[in-house]
Each structure stands twice: as structure tokens, then as C-alpha cells.
C-alpha atoms as a PDB file:
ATOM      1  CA  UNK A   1     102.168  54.971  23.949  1.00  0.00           C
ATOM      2  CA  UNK A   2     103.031  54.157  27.532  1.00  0.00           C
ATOM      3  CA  UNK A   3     105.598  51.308  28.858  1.00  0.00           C
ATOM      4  CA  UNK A   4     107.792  50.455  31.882  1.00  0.00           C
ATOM      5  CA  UNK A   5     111.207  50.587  31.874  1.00  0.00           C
ATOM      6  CA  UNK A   6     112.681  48.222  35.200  1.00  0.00           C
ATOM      7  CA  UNK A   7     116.888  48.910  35.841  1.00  0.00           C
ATOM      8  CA  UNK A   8     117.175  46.038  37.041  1.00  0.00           C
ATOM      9  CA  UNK A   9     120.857  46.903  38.148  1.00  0.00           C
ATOM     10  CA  UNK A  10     119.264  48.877  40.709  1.00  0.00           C
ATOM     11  CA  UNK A  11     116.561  45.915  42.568  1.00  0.00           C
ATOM     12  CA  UNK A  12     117.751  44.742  45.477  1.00  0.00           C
ATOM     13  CA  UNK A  13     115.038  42.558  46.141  1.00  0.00           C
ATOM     14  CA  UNK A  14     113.169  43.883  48.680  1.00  0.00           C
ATOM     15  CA  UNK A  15     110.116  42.905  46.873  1.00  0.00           C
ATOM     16  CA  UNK A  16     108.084  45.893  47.411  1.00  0.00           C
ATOM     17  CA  UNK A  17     106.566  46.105  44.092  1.00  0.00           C
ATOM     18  CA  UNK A  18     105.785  42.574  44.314  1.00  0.00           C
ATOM     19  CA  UNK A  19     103.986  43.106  47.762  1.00  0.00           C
ATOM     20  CA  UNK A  20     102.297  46.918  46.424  1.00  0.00           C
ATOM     21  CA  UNK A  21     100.528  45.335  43.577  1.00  0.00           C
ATOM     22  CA  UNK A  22      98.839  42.365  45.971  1.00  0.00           C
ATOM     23  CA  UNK A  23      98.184  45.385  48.303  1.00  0.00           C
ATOM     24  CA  UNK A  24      96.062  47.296  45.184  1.00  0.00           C
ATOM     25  CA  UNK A  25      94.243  44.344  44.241  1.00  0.00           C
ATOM     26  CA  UNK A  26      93.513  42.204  46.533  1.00  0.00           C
ATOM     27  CA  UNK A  27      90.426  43.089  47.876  1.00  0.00           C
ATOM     28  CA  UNK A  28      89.697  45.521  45.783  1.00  0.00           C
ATOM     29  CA  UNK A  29      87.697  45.388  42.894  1.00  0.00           C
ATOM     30  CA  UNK A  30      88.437  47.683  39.933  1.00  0.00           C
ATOM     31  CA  UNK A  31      86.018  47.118  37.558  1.00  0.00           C
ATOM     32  CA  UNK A  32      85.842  47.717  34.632  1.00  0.00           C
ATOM     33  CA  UNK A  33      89.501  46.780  34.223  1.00  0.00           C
ATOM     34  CA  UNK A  34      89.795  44.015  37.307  1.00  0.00           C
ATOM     35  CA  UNK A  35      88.047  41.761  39.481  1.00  0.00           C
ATOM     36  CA  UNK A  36      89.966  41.616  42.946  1.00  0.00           C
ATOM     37  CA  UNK A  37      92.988  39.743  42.865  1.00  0.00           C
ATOM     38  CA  UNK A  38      93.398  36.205  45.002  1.00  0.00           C
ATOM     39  CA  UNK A  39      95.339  36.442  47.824  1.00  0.00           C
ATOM     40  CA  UNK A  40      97.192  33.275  46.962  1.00  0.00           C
ATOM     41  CA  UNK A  41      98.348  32.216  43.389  1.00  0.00           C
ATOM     42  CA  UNK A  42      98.488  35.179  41.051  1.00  0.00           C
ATOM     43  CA  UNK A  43     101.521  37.693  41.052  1.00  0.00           C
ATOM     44  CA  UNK A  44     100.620  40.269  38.453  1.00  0.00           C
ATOM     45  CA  UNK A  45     103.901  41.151  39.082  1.00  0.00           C
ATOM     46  CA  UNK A  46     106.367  39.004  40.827  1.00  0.00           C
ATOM     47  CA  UNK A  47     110.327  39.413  41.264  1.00  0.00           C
ATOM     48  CA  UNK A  48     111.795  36.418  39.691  1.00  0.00           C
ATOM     49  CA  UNK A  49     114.973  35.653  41.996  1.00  0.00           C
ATOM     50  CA  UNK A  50     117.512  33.512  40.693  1.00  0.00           C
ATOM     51  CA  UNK A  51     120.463  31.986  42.430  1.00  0.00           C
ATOM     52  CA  UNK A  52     123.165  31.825  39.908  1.00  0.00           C
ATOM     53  CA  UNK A  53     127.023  30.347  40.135  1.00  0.00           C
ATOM     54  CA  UNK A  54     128.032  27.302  42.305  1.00  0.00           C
ATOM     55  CA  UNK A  55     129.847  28.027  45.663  1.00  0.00           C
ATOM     56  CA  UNK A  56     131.464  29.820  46.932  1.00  0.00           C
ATOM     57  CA  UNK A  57     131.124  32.329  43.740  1.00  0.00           C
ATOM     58  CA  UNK A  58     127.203  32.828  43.632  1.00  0.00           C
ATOM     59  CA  UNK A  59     125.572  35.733  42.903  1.00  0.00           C
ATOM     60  CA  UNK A  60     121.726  36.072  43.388  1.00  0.00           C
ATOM     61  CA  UNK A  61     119.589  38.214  40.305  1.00  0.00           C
ATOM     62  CA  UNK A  62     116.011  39.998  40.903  1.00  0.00           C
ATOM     63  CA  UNK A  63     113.929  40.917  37.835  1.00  0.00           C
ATOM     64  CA  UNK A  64     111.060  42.430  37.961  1.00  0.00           C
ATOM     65  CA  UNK A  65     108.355  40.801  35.904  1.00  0.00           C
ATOM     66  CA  UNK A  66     104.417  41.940  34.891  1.00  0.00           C
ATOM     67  CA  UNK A  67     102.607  41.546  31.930  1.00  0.00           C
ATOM     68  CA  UNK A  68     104.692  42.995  28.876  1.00  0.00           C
ATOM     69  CA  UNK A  69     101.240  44.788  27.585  1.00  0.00           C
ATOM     70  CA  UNK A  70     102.629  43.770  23.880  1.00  0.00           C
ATOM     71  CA  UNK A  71     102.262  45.534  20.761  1.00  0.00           C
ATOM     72  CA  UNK A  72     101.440  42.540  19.106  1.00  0.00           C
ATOM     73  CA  UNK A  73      99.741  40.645  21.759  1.00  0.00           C
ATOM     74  CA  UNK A  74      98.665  36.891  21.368  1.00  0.00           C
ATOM     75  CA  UNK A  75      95.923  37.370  24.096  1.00  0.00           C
ATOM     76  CA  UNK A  76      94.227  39.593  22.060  1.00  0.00           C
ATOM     77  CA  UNK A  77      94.127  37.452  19.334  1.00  0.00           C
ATOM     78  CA  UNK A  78      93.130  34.260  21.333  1.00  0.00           C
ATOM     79  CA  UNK A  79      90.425  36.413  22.737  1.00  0.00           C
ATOM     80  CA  UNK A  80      86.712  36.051  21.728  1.00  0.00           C
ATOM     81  CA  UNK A  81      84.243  38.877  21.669  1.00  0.00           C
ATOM     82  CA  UNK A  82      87.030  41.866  22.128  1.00  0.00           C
ATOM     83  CA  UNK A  83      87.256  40.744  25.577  1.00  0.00           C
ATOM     84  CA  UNK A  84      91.355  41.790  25.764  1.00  0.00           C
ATOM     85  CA  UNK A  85      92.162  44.759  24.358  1.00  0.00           C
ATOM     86  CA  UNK A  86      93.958  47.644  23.960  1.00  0.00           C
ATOM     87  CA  UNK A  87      93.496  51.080  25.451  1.00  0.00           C
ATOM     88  CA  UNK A  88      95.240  54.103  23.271  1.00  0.00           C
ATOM     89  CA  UNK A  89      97.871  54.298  26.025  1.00  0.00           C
ATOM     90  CA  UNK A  90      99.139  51.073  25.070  1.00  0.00           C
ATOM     91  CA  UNK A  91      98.136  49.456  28.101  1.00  0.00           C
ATOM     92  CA  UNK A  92      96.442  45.733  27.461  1.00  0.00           C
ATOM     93  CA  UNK A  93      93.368  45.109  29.807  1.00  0.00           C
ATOM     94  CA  UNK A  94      90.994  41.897  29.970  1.00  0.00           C
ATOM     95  CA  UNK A  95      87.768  42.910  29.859  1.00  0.00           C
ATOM     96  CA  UNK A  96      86.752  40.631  33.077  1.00  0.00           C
ATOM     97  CA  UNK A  97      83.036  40.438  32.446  1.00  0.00           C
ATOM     98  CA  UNK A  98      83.352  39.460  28.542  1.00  0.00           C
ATOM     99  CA  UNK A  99      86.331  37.192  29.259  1.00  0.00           C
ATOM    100  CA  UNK A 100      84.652  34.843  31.500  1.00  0.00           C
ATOM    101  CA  UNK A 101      85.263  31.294  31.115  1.00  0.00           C
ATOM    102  CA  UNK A 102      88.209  31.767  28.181  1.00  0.00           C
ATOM    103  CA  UNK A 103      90.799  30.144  29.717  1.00  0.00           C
ATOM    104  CA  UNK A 104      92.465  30.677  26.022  1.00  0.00           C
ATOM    105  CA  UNK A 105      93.997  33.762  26.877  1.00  0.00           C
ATOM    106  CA  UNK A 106      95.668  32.205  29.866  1.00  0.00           C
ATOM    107  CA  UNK A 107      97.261  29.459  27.549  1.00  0.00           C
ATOM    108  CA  UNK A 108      98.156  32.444  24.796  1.00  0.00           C
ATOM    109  CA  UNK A 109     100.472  34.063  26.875  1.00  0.00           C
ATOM    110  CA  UNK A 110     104.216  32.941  26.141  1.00  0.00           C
ATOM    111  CA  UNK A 111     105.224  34.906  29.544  1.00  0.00           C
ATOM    112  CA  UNK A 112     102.943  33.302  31.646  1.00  0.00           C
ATOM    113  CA  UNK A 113     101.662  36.232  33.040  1.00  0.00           C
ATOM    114  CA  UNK A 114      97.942  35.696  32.753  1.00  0.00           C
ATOM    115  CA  UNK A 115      96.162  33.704  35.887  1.00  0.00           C
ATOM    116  CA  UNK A 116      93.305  31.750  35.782  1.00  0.00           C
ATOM    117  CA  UNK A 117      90.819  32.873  38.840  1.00  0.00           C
ATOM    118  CA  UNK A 118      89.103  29.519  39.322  1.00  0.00           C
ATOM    119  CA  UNK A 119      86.253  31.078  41.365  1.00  0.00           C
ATOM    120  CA  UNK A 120      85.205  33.611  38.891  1.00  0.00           C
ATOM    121  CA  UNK A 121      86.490  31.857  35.805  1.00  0.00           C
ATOM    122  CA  UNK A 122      88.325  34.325  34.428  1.00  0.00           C
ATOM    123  CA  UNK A 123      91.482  35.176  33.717  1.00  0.00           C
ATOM    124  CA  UNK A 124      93.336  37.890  34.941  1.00  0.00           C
ATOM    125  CA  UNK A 125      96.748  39.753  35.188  1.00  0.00           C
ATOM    126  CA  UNK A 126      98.466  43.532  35.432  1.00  0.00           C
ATOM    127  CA  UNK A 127      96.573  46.147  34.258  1.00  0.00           C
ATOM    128  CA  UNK A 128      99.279  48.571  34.625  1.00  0.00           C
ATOM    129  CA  UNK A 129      96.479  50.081  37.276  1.00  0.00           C
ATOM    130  CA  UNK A 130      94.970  51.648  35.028  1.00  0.00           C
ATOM    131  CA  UNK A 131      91.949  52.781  37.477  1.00  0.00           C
ATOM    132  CA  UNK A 132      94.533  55.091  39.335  1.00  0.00           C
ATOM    133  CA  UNK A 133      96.111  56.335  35.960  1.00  0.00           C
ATOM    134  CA  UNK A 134      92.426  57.659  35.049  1.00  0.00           C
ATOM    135  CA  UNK A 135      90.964  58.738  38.568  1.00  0.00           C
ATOM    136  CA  UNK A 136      92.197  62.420  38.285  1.00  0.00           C
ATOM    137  CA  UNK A 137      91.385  62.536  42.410  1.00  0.00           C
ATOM    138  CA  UNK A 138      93.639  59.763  43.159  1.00  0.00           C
ATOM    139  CA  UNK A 139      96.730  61.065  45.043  1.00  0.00           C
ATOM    140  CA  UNK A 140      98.505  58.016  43.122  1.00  0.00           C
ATOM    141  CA  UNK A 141      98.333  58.420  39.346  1.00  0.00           C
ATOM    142  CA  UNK A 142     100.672  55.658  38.222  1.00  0.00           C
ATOM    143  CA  UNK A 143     101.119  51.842  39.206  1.00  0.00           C
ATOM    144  CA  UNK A 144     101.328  51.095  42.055  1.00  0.00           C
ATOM    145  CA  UNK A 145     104.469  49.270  41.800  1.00  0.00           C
ATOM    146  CA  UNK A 146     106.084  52.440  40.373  1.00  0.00           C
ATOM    147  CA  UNK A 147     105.152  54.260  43.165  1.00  0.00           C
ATOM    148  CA  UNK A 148     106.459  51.945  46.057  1.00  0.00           C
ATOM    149  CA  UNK A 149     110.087  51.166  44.739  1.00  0.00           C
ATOM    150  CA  UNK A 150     112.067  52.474  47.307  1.00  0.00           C
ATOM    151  CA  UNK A 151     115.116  52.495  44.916  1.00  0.00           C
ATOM    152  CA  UNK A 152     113.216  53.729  41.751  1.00  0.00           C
ATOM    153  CA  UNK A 153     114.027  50.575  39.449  1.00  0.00           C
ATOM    154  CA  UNK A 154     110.993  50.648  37.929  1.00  0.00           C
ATOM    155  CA  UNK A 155     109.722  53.697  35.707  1.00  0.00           C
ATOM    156  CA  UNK A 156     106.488  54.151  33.426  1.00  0.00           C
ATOM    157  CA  UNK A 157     105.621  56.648  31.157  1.00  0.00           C
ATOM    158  CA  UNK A 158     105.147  57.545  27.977  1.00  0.00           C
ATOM    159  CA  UNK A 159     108.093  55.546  25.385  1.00  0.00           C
ATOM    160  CA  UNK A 160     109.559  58.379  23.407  1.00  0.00           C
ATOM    161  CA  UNK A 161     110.067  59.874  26.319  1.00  0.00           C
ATOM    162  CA  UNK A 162     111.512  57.167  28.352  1.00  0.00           C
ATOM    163  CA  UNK A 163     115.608  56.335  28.384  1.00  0.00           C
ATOM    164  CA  UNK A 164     115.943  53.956  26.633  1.00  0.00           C
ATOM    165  CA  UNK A 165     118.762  53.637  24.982  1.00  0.00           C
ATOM    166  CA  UNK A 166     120.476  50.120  25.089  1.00  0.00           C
ATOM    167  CA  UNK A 167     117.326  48.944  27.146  1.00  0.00           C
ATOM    168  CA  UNK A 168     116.385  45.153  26.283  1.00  0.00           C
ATOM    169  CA  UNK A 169     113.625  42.949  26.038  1.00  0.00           C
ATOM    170  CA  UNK A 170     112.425  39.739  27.144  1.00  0.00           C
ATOM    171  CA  UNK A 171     112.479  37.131  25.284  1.00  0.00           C
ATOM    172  CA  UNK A 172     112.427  39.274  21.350  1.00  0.00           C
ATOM    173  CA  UNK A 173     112.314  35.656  19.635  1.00  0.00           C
ATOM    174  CA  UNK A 174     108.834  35.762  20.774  1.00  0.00           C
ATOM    175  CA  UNK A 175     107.920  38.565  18.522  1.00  0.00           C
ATOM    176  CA  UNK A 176     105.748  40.668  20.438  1.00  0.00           C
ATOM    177  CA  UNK A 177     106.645  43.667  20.849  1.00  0.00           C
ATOM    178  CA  UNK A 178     106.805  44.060  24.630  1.00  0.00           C
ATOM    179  CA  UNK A 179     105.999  47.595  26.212  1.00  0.00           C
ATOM    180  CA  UNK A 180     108.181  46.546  29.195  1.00  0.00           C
ATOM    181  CA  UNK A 181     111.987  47.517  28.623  1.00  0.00           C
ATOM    182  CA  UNK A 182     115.062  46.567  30.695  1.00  0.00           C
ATOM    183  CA  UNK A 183     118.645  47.749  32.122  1.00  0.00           C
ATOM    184  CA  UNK A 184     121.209  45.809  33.573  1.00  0.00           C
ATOM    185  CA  UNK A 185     119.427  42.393  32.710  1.00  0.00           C
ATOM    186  CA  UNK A 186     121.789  39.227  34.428  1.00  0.00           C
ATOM    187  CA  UNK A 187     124.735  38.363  31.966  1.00  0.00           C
ATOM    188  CA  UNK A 188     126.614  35.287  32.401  1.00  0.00           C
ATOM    189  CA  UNK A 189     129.888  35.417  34.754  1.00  0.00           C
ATOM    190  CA  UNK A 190     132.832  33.368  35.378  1.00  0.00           C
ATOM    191  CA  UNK A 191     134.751  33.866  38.471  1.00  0.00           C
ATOM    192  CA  UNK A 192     137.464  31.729  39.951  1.00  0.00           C
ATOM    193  CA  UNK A 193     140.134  31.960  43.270  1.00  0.00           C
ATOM    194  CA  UNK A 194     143.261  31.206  42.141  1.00  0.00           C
ATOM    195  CA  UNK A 195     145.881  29.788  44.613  1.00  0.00           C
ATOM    196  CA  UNK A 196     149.913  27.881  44.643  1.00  0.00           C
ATOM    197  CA  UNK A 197     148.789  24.000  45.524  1.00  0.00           C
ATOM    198  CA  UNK A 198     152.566  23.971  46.897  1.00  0.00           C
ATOM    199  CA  UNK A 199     152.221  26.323  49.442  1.00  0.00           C
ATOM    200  CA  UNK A 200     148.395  26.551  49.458  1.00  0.00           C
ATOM    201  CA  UNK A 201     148.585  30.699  49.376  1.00  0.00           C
ATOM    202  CA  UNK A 202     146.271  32.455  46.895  1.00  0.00           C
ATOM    203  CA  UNK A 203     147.365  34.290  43.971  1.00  0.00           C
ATOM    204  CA  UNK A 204     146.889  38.303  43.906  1.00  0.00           C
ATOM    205  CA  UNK A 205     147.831  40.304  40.483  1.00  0.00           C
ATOM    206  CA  UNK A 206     147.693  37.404  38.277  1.00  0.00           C
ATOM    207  CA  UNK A 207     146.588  38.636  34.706  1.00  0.00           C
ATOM    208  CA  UNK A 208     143.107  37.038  33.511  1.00  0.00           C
ATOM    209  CA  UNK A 209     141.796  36.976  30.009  1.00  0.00           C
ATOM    210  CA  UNK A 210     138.755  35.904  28.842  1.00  0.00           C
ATOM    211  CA  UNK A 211     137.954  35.137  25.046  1.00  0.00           C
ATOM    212  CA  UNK A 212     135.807  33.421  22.635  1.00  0.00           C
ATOM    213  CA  UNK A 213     137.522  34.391  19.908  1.00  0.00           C
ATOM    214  CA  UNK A 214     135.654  37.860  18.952  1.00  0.00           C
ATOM    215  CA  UNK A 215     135.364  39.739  22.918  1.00  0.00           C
ATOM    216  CA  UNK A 216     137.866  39.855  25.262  1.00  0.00           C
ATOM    217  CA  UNK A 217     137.741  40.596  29.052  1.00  0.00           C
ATOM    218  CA  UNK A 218     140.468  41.287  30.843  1.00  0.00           C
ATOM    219  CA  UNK A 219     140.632  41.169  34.907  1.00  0.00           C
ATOM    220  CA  UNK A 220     143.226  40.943  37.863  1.00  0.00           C
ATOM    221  CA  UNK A 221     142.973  38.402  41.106  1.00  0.00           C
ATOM    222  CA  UNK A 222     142.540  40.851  44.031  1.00  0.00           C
ATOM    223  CA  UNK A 223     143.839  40.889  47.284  1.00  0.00           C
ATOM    224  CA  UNK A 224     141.723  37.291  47.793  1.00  0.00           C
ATOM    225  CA  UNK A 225     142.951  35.931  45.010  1.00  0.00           C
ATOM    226  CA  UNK A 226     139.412  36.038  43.411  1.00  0.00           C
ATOM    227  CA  UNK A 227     138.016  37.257  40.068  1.00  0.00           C
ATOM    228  CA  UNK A 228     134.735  38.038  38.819  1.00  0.00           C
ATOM    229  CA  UNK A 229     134.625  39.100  35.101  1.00  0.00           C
ATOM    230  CA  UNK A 230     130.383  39.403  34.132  1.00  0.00           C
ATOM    231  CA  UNK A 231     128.688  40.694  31.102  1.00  0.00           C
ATOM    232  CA  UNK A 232     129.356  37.291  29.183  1.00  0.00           C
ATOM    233  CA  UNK A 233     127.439  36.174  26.424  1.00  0.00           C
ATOM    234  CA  UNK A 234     126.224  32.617  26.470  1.00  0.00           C
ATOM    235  CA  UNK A 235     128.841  31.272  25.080  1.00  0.00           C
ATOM    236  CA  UNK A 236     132.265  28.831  24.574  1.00  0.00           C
ATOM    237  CA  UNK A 237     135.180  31.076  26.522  1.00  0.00           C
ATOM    238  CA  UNK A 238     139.291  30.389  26.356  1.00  0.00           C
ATOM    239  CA  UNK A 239     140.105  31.610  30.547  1.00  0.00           C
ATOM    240  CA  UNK A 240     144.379  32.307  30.602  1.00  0.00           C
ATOM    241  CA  UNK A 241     145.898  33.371  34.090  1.00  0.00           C
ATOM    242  CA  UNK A 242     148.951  34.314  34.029  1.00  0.00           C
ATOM    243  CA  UNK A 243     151.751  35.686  36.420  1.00  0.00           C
ATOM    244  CA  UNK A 244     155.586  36.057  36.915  1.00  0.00           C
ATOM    245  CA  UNK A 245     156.228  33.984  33.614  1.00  0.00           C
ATOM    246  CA  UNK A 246     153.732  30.952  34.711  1.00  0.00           C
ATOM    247  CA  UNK A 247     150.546  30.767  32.608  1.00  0.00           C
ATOM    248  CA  UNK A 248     147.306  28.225  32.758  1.00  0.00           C
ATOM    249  CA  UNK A 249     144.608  27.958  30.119  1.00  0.00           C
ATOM    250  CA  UNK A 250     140.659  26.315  30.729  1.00  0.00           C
ATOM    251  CA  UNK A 251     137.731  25.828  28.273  1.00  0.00           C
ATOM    252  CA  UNK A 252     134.732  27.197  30.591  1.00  0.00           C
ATOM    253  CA  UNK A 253     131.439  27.268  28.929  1.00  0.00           C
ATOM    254  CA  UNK A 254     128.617  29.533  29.874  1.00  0.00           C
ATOM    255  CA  UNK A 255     125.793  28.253  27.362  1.00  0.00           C
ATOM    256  CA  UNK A 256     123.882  26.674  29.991  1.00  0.00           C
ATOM    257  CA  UNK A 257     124.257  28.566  33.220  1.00  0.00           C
ATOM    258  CA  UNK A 258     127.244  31.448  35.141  1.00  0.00           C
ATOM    259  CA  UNK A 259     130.301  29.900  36.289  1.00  0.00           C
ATOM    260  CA  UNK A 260     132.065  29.618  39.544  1.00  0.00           C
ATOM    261  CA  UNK A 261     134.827  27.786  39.418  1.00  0.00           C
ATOM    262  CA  UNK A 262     135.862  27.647  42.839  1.00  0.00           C
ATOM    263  CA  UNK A 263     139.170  27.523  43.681  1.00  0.00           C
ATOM    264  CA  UNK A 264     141.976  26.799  40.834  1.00  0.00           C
ATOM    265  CA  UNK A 265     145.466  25.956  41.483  1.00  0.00           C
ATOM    266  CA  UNK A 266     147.954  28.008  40.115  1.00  0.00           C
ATOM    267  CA  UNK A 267     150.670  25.232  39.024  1.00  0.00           C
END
């Protein structure tokens, strides 16, 4: 069975994979597996770029995103008349000729990565190009996305032989089974600079620990008197500083969204 794996530690958002797969199929027509793609509206795959922090710590995340091709796939059940399927590769494929006019398998898809074409009325989404994975003359014989990372964050090939080990999913409440593993998803972060209100200089070498009671992070103030600690779970965090006897202590909360919280005074 076959499957992406995306680092996305490694994107820098250069969007190349994004812009390869509207190169492949729009215009094209790769039937039986796709009608050509529109030029506006549809991302098969799109990098999902998300601003995170408030200033001035921010920090900006790209992931990677196609169609998970799921083991247990709702689109193939909401289909009618076998027109989603999938191939003994793993790959999923709408059939575009039996799925016309079942905008079902649009609304089946918890990802939201399957596009209604309103001109053809069909839908459609990534077929993991599977037309240049079985044209043995193609000088390209994986996705196209694969092949135009410049940085190599996204892989595909078969699972077992894939690295996978402490790789993620999206979303696994949904229960399907994604074929589309990840590295280095976004954690939460809390960062801070710390400065004396009396004399308005920052703080370097101050201590920080971070707890909620079961992890602990542990970080120093550099020469800015900044720190970043990342990794953090969604979650209600104890944040001590402490230096030359003098120690402060903050409730932060990273449930809802990463933390920057700007500049603290050391008092």
C-alpha cells in the first residue's frame, strides 16, 4: 500500500508543490482518473499557511495538504455506482465519468479536499497522479508534487517501507485511516522578552520553566532577553522566571492558540 509522508519541519513555503500539481492538471485531461483541473478554485493540494503568536513573537507554519486517500474512506461510501474507489496501491480515485452530478462525495469528505467542478458537475480532487505512476514511458513516475519539492518534504512510496516512526496524522478522531503521514506538525509555543521596568534593560540568563503539572520545559533568556520554548501540548501551563534570587510566576494557556507574550517585566 502506498502513502505520503510530508516533514513538514522541512517546508519553507515556497509553494512549489502547490503550484506543480495546478501545472499537471490544469489543462490536462487524465482520464480515466481526472478531468482537467480549473484554473481557479480547486487546490488538490494546497499549503495551508498559518500565522501563529501575537507580535512581536510570531512564527508562520506551512503544511502541506492533499487528499489523505483513507483506508476507510467516507467518499467511497457516499459514492453511488462504485464511482470512488480504490486502486490496490491504496490510492483513492473518483471515477469522473460515473461520478457525475454526486455532489455527495464532495459533502463526505471531513478534510475538505474534494471540489465540486461546476462546469462538468463533478467532483474532483488528488489522484496521487496516478496516470504518471502507471505510464512506464513517463520520465516522471511519481506525483508531481513529490517530484518538484526543492527541499524534499514530501515523500511517497510504499508504507512499510516509508519512515515512519513517530509520524502523525491529521485529524485521527476522524477515524479514517489516512495514507498521508506527518513530521514536525506545528506544536503550540510560548515565548516571552523579559526585561527590569526600573531600568528598562532586558534580562539575559534568567532560568524559565514551563509546567502543567506532568511535562516540564526548561529554557534560558538569550542575549535579547527572549525565549521561545515549542513542542507544547494544548494545554493549561505554570511559566516561572527566575534569576539572581528574584522569581515571577504566570498562568499562560495554550488551548486555543501559541503564545507570545511580548515583553514581561522582570520585577
Amino acid at each position: 500500500m502506498k502513502g505520503f509522508l510530508i516533514d513538514v519541519s522541512k517546508c519553507v513555503g515556497c509553494h512549489a508543490c502547490q503550484i506543480a500539481c495546478k501545472d499537471e492538471h490544469c489543462g490536462n485531461c487524465w482520464m480515466p482518473y481526472a478531468q482537467e483541473q480549473p484554473e481557479a478554485g480547486q487546490f488538490w493540494l494546497k499549503v495551508n499557511q498559518k500565522e501563529r503568536g501575537q507580535r512581536p513573537q510570531v512564527k508562520v507554519s506551512y503544511v502541506p495538504t492533499p487528499c489523505m486517500h483513507c483506508e476507510n474512506a467516507p467518499c467511497i461510501a457516499a459514492a453511488k455506482d462504485d464511482a470512488v474507489y480504490r486502486r490496490e496501491d491504496g490510492l483513492v480515485i473518483i471515477d469522473p465519468a460515473k461520478a457525475k452530478g454526486q455532489r455527495q462525495i464532495v459533502e463526505a469528505c471531513p478534510y475538505h479536499k474534494i471540489f465540486w467542478n461546476e462546469q462538468l458537475q463533478i467532483p474532483q480532487k488528488c489522484t496521487g497522479c496516478a496516470h504518471l505512476l502507471d505510464d512506464e514511458e513517463s520520465p516522471i513516475r511519481t506525483p508531481r508534487c513529490v517530484d518538484n519539492c526543492p527541499v524534499h518534504v514530501i515523500q511517497f512510496g510504499e508504507l512499510d517501507e516509508l519512515d515512519l516512526e513517530g509520524a502523525e496524522v491529521l485529524h485521527p478522531e476522524y477515524g479514517t485511516k489516512p495514507h498521508v503521514f506527518y513530521k514536525g506538525l506545528p506544536k503550540k509555543f510560548i515565548a516571552a522578552t523579559v526585561y527590569t521596568p526600573e531600568d528598562e534593560e532586558i534580562v539575559e540568563g534568567a532560568a524559565v520553566t514551563i509546567t502543567n503539572g506532568t511535562d516540564t520545559y526548561e529554557a534560558t533568556t538569550n542575549s535579547w532577553g527572549d525565549f521561545w520554548v515549542d513542542g507544547l501540548a494544548d494545554d493549561e501551563w505554570e511559566v516561572t522566571i527566575a534569576k539572581d534570587g528574584k522569581e515571577m510566576k504566570l498562568s499562560v494557556s495554550t488551548v486555543q492558540e501559541d503564545r507570545g507574550l511580548g515583553d514581561l517585566a522582570f520585577a
